[in-house]
Protein backbone atom coordinates (compact mmCIF):
# COMPACT_ATOMS: atom_id res chain seq x y z
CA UNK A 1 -2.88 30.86 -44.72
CA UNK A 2 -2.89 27.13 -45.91
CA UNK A 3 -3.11 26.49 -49.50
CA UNK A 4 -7.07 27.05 -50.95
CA UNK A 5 -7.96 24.58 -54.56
CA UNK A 6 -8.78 27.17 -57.31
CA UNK A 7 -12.56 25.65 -56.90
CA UNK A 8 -13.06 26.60 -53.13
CA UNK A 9 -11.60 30.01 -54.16
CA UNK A 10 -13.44 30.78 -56.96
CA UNK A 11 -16.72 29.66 -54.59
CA UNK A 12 -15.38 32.67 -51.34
CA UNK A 13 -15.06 34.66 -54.63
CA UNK A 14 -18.44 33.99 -55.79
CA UNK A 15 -20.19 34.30 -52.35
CA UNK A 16 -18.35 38.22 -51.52
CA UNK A 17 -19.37 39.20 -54.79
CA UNK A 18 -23.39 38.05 -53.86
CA UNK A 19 -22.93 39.77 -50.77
CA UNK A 20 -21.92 43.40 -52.22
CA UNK A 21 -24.95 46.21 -51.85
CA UNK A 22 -27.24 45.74 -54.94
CA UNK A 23 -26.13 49.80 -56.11
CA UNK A 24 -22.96 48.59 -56.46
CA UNK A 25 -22.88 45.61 -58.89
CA UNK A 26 -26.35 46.83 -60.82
CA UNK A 27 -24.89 48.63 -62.57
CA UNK A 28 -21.86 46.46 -64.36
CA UNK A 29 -22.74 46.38 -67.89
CA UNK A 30 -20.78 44.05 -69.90
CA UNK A 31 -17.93 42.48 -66.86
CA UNK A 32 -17.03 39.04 -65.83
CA UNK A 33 -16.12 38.16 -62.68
CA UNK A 34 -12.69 35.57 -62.88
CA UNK A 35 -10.20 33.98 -60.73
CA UNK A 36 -6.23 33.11 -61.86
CA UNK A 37 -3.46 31.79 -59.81
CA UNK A 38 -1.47 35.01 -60.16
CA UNK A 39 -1.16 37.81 -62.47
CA UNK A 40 1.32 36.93 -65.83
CA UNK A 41 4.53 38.13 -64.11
CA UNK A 42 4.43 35.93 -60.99
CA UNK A 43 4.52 38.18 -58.42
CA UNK A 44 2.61 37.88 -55.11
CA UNK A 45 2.15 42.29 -55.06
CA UNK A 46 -0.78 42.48 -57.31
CA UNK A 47 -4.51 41.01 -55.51
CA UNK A 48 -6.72 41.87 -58.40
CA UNK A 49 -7.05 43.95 -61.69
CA UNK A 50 -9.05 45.69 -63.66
CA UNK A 51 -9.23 44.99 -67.44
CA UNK A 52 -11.47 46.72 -69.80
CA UNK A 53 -12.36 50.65 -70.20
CA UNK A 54 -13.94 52.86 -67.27
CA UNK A 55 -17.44 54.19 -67.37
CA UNK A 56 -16.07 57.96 -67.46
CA UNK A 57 -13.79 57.28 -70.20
CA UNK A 58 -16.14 55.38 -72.86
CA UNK A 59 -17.11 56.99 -75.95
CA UNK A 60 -18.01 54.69 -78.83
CA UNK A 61 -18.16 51.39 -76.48
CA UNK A 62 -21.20 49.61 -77.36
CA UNK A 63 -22.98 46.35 -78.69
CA UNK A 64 -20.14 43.62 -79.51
CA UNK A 65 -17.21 44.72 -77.45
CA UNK A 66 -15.71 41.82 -75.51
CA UNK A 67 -16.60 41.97 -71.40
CA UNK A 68 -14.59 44.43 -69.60
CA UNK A 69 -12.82 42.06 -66.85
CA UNK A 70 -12.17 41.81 -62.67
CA UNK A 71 -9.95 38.98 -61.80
CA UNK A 72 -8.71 38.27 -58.38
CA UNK A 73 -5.33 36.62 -57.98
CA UNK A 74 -6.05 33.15 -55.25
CA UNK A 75 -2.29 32.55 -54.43
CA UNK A 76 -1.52 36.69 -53.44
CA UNK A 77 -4.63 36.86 -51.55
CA UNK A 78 -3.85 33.47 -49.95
CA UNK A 79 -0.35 34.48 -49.25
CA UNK A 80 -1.58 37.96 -47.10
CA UNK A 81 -4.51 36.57 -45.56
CA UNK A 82 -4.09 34.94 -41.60
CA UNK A 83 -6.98 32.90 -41.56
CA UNK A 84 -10.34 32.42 -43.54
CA UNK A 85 -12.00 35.77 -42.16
CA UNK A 86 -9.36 38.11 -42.82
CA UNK A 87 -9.40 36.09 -46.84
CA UNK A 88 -13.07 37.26 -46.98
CA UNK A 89 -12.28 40.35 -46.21
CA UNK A 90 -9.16 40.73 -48.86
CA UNK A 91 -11.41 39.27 -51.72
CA UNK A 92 -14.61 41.93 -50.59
CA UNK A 93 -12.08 44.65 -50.13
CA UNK A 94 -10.37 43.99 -53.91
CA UNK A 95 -14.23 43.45 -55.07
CA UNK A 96 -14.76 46.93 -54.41
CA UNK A 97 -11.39 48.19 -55.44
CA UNK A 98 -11.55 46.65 -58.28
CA UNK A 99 -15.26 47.88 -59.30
CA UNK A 100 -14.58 51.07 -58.38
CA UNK A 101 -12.35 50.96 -61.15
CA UNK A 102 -15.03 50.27 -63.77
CA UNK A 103 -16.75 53.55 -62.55
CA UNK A 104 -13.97 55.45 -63.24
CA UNK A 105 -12.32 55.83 -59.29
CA UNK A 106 -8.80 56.02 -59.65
CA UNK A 107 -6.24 54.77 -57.33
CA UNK A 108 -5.79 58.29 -55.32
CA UNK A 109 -9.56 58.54 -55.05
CA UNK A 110 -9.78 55.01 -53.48
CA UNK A 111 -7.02 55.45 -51.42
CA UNK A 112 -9.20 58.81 -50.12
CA UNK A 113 -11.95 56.58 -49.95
CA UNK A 114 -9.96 53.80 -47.50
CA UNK A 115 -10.16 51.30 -50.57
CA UNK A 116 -6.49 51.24 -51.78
């Protein structure tokens, strides 16, 4: 797909995340949403990641912890995406992925699931 500004990105970003079922996102307590380039070793294999602590394996998280964070990678979902549909689809599809790791769903589960 032909190259996408971080701005126009972080808007198709944005706009999937708005369009997610309200169960789903209600109940993020304490995430941000961000965009990079690419992840810190420069490869084009990782979409998105996960950053903080799962739901299920919390115990003394509470007031004053720093937000748990989802970050999508613009330049690996550019580079797997055909066209601007099928880049909709990879940033809604890492969304979930990605959330479902805040509520604990591991990688087997999603892959179960059809997420991974």
């Amino acid at each position: 797909m032909e190259a996408m500004d971080a701005d126009e990105f972080e808007k198709l970003v944005v706009d999937e995340l708005d369009a997610l079922p309200d169960e789903m996102v209600d109940g993020l307590d304490n995430v941000v949403f961000v965009t990079e380039d690419r992840p810190e070793d420069g490869t084009l294999d990782i979409l998105g990641l996960y950053d903080g602590v799962a739901l299920t394996d919390r115990s003394d998280y509470g007031f004053g912890e720093l937000p748990d964070r989802i970050i999508l990678y613009r330049e690996p979902l550019l580079d797997i995406a055909t066209d601007l549909g099928d880049l909709k689809d990879q940033i809604h599809i890492t969304l979930v992925h990605e959330i479902a790791h805040f509520y604990g769903i591991n990688d087997e589960q999603l892959h179960e699931l059809g997420w991974a």
